[in-house]
C-alpha atoms as a PDB file:
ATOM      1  CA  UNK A   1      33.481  -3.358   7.626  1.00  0.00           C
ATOM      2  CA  UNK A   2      30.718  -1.511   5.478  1.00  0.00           C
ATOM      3  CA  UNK A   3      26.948  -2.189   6.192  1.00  0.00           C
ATOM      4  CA  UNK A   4      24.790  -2.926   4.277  1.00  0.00           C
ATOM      5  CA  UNK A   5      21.508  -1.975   5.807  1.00  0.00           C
ATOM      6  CA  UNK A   6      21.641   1.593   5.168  1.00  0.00           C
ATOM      7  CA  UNK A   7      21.845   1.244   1.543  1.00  0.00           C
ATOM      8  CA  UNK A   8      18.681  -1.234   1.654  1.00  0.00           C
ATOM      9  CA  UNK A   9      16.019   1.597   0.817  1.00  0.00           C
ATOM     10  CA  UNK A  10      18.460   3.208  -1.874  1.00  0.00           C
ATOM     11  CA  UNK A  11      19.104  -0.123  -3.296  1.00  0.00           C
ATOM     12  CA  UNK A  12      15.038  -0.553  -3.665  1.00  0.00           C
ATOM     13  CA  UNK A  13      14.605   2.701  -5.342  1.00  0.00           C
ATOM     14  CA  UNK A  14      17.415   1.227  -8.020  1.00  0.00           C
ATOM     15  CA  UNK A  15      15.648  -1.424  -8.262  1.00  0.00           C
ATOM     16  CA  UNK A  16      12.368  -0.070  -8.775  1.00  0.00           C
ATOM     17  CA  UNK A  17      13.728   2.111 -11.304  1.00  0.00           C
ATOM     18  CA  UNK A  18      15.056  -0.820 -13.108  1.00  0.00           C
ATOM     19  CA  UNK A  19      11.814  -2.089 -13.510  1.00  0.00           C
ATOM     20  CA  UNK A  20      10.329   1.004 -15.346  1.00  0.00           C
ATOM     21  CA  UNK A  21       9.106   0.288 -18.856  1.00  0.00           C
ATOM     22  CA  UNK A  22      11.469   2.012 -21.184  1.00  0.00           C
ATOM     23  CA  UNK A  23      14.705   0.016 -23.169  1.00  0.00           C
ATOM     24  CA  UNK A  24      14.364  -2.240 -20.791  1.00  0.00           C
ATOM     25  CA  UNK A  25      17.092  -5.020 -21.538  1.00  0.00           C
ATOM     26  CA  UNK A  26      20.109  -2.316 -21.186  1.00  0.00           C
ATOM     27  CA  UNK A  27      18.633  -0.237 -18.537  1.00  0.00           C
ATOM     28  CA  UNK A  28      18.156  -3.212 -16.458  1.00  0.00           C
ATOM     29  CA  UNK A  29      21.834  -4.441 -17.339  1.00  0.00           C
ATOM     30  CA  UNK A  30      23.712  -1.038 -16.749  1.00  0.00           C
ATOM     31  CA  UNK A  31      21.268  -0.706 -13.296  1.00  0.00           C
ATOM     32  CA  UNK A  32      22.568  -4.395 -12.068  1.00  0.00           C
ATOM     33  CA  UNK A  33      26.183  -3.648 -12.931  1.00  0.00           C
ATOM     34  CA  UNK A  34      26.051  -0.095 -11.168  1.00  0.00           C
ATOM     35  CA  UNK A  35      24.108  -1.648  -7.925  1.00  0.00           C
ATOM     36  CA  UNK A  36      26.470  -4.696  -7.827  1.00  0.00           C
ATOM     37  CA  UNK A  37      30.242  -2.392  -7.986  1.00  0.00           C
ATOM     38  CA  UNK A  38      27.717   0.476  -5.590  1.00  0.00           C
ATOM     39  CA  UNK A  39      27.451  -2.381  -3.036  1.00  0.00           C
ATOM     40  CA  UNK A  40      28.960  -5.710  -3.944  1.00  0.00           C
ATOM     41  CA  UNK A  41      25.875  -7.365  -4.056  1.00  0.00           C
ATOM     42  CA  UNK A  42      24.602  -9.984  -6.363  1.00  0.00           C
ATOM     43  CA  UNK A  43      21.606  -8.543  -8.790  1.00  0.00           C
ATOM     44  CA  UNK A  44      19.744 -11.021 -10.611  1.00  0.00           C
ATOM     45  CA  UNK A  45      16.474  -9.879 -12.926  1.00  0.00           C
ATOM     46  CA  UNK A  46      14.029 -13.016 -14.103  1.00  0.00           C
ATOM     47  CA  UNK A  47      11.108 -11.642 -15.330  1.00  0.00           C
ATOM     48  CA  UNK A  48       9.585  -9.110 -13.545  1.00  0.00           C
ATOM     49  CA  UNK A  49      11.573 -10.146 -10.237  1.00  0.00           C
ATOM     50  CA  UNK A  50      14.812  -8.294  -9.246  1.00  0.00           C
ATOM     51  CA  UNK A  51      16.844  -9.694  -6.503  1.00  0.00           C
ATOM     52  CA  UNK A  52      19.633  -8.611  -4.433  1.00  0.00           C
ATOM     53  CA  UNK A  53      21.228 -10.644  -2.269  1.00  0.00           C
ATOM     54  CA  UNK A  54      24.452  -9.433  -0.344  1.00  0.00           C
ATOM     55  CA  UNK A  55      26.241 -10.646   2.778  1.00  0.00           C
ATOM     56  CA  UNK A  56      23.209  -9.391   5.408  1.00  0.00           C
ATOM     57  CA  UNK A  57      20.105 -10.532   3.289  1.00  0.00           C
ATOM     58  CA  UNK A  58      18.495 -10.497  -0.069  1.00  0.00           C
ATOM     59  CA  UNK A  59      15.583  -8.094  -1.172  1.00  0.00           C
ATOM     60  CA  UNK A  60      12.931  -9.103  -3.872  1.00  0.00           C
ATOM     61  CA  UNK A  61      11.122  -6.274  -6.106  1.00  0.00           C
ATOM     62  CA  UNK A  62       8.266  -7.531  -8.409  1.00  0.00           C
ATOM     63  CA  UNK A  63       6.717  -5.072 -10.358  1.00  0.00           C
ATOM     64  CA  UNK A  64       3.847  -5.490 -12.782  1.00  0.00           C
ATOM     65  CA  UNK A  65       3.696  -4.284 -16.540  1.00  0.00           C
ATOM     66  CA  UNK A  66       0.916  -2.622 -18.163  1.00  0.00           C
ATOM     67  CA  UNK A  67      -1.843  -2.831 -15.986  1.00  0.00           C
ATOM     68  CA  UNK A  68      -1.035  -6.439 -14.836  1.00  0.00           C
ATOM     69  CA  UNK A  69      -0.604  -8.365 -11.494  1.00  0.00           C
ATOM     70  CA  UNK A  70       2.706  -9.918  -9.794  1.00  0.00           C
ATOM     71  CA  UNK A  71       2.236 -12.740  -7.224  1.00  0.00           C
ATOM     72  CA  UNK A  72       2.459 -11.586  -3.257  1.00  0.00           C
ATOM     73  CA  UNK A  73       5.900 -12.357  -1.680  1.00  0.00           C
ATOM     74  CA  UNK A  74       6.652 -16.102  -0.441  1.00  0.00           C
ATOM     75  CA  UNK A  75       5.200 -16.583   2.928  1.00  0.00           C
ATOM     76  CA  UNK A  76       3.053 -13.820   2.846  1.00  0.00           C
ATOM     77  CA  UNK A  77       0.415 -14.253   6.012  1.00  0.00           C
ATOM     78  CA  UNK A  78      -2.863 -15.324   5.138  1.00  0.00           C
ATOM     79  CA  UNK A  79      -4.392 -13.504   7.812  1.00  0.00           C
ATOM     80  CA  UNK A  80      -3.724 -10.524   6.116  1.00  0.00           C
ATOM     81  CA  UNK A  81      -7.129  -9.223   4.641  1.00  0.00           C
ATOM     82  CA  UNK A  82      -6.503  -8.151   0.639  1.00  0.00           C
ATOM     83  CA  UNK A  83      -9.521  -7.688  -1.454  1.00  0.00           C
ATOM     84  CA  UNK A  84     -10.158 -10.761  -3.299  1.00  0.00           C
ATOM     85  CA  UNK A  85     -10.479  -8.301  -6.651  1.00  0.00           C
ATOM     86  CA  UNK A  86      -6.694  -6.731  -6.250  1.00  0.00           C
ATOM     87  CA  UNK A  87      -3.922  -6.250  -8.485  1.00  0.00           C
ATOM     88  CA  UNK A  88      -0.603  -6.638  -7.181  1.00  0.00           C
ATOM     89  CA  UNK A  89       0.973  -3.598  -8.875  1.00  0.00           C
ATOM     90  CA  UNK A  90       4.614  -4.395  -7.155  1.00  0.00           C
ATOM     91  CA  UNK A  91       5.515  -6.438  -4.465  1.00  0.00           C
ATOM     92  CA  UNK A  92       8.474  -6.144  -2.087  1.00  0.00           C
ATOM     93  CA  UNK A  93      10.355  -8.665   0.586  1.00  0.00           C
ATOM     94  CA  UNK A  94      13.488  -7.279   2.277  1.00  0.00           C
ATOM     95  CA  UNK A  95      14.450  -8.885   5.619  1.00  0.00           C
ATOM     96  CA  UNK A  96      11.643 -10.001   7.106  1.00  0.00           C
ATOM     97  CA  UNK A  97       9.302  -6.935   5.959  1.00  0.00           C
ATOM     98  CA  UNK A  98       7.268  -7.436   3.296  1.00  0.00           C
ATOM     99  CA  UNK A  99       5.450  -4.662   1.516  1.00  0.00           C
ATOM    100  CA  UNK A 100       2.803  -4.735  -1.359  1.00  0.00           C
ATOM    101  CA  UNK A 101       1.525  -2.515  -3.427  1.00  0.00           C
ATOM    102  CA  UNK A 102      -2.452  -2.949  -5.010  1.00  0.00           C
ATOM    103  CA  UNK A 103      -5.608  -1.790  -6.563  1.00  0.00           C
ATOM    104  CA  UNK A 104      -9.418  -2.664  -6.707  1.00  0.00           C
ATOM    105  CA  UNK A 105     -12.081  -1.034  -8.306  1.00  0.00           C
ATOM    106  CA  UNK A 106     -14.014  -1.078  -4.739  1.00  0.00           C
ATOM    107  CA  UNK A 107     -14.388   2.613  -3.104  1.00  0.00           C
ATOM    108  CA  UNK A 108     -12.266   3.513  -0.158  1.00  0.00           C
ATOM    109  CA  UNK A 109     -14.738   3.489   2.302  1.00  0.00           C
ATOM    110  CA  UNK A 110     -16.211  -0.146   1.366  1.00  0.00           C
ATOM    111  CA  UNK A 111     -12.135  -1.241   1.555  1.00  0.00           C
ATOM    112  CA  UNK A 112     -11.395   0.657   4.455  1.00  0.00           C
ATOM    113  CA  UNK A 113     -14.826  -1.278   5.959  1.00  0.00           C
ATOM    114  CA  UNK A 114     -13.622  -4.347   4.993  1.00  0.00           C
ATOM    115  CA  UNK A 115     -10.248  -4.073   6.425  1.00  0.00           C
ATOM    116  CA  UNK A 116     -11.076  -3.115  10.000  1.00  0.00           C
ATOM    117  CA  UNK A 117     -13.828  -6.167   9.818  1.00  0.00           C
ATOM    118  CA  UNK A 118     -11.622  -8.948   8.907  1.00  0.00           C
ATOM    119  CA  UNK A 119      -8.423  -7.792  10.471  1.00  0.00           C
ATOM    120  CA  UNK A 120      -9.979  -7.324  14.176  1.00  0.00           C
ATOM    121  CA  UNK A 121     -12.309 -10.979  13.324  1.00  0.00           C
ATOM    122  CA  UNK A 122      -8.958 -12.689  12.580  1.00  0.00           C
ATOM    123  CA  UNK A 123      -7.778 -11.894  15.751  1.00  0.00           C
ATOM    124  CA  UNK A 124      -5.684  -8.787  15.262  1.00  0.00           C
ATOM    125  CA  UNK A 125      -5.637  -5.739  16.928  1.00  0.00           C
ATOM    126  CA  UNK A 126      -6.159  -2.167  15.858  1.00  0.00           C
ATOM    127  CA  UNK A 127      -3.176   0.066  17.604  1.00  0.00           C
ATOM    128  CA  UNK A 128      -4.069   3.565  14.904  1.00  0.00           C
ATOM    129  CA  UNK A 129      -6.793   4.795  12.712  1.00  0.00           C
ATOM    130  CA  UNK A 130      -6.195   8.019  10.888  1.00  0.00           C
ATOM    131  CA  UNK A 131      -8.236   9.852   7.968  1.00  0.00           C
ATOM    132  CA  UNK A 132      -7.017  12.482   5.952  1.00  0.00           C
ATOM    133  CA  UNK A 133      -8.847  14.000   2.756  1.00  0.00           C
ATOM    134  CA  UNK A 134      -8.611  11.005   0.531  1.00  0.00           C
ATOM    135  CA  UNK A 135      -6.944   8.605   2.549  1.00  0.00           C
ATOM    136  CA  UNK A 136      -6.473   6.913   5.759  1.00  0.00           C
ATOM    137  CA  UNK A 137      -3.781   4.717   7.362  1.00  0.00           C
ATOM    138  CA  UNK A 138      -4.341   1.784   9.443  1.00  0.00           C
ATOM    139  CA  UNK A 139      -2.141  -0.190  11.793  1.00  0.00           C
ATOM    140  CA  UNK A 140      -2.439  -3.377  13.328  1.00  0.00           C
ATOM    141  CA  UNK A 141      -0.621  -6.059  15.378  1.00  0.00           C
ATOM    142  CA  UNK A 142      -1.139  -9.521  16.499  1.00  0.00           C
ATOM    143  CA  UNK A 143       1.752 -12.325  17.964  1.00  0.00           C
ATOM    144  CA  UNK A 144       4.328 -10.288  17.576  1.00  0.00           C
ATOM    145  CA  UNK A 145       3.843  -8.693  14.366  1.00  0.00           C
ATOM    146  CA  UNK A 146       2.201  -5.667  13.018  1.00  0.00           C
ATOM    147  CA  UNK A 147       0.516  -4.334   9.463  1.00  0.00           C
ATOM    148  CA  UNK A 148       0.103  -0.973   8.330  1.00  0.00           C
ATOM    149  CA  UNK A 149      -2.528  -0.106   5.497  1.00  0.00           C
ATOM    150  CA  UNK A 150      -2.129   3.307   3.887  1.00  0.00           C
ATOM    151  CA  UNK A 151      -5.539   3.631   1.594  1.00  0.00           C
ATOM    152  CA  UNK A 152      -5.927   6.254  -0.982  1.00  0.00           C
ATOM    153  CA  UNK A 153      -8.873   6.881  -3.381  1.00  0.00           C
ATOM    154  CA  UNK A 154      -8.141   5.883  -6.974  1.00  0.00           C
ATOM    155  CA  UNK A 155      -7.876   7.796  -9.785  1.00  0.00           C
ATOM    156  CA  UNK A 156     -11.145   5.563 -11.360  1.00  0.00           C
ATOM    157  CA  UNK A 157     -12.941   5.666  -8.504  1.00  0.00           C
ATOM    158  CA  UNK A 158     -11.413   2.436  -6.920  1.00  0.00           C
ATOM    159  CA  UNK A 159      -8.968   2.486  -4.322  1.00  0.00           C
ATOM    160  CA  UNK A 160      -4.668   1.949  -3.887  1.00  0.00           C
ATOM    161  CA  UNK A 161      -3.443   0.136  -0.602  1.00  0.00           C
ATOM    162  CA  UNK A 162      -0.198  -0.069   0.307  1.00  0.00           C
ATOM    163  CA  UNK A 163       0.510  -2.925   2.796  1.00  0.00           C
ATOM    164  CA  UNK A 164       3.585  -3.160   4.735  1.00  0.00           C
ATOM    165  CA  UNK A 165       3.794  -6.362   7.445  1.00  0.00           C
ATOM    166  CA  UNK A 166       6.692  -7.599   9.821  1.00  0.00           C
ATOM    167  CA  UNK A 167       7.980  -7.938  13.393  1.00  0.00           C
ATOM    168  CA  UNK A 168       6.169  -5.428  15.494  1.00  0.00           C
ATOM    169  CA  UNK A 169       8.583  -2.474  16.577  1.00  0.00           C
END
């Protein structure tokens, strides 16, 4: 029997490549029909939403256009601190991991501020801090779960997280 999960991060990058601007309408039609004879899985594109779904799961890629924003993943935890001035620039839920992808025009160190406040208020607990010349990561966990920031200063001045959350482990 073939598996499934180890195809899961090459079937994102597919995915995300479908979603490039570009002749959209075929690329995204040859990409589904290549993905679903690759791996027998179901694509379906509505909007700016790819999913996959095959016999072990389904994995949703959003991906915004143009400067624009693409809602978090169902079920996303609230007590997951995002700047309230974000834009979701993609937005990914594969098997219980959920990962998104956002700016704000706030500086990195106000952000990075901001993140250690509210996650450690809201009960969670910091396990890793690291800095690096124009970043840092930060990882957390609480019941069972953890989330790991990676922060990087923005081109404009603002700054990119990348959030990934999901069991702890």
């Amino acid at each position: 029997m073939k598996s499934t999960a180890p195809r899961l991060p090459a079937i994102a990058l597919l995915v995300a490549i479908a979603l490039l601007p570009g002749c959209r309408k075929a690329q995204d039609n040859a990409v589904a029909q290549a993905l679903e004879r690759a791996t027998g899985a179901k694509v379906d594109k509505d909007g700016d939403t790819v999913t996959v779904k095959t016999d072990k799961g389904e994995l949703k890629v959003a991906t915004a256009e143009n400067g624009g924003s693409v809602a978090l993943p169902a079920g996303f935890p609230s007590d997951i601190y995002l700047p309230a001035d974000n834009k979701v620039a993609s937005a990914m839920d594969m098997a219980g991991v959920q990962m998104v992808n956002l700016t704000t025009p706030r500086p990195l160190a106000q952000v990075s501020g901001e993140v250690e406040e509210t996650m450690q208020a809201q009960g969670w607990k910091r396990e890793m801090a690291m800095q690096a010349d124009g970043g840092n990561t930060l990882m957390y966990s609480k019941d069972k779960r953890q989330v790991v920031y990676q922060l990087l200063k923005g081109e404009a001045g603002g700054t990119q997280l990348a959030i990934r959350t999901g069991p702890a482990g």
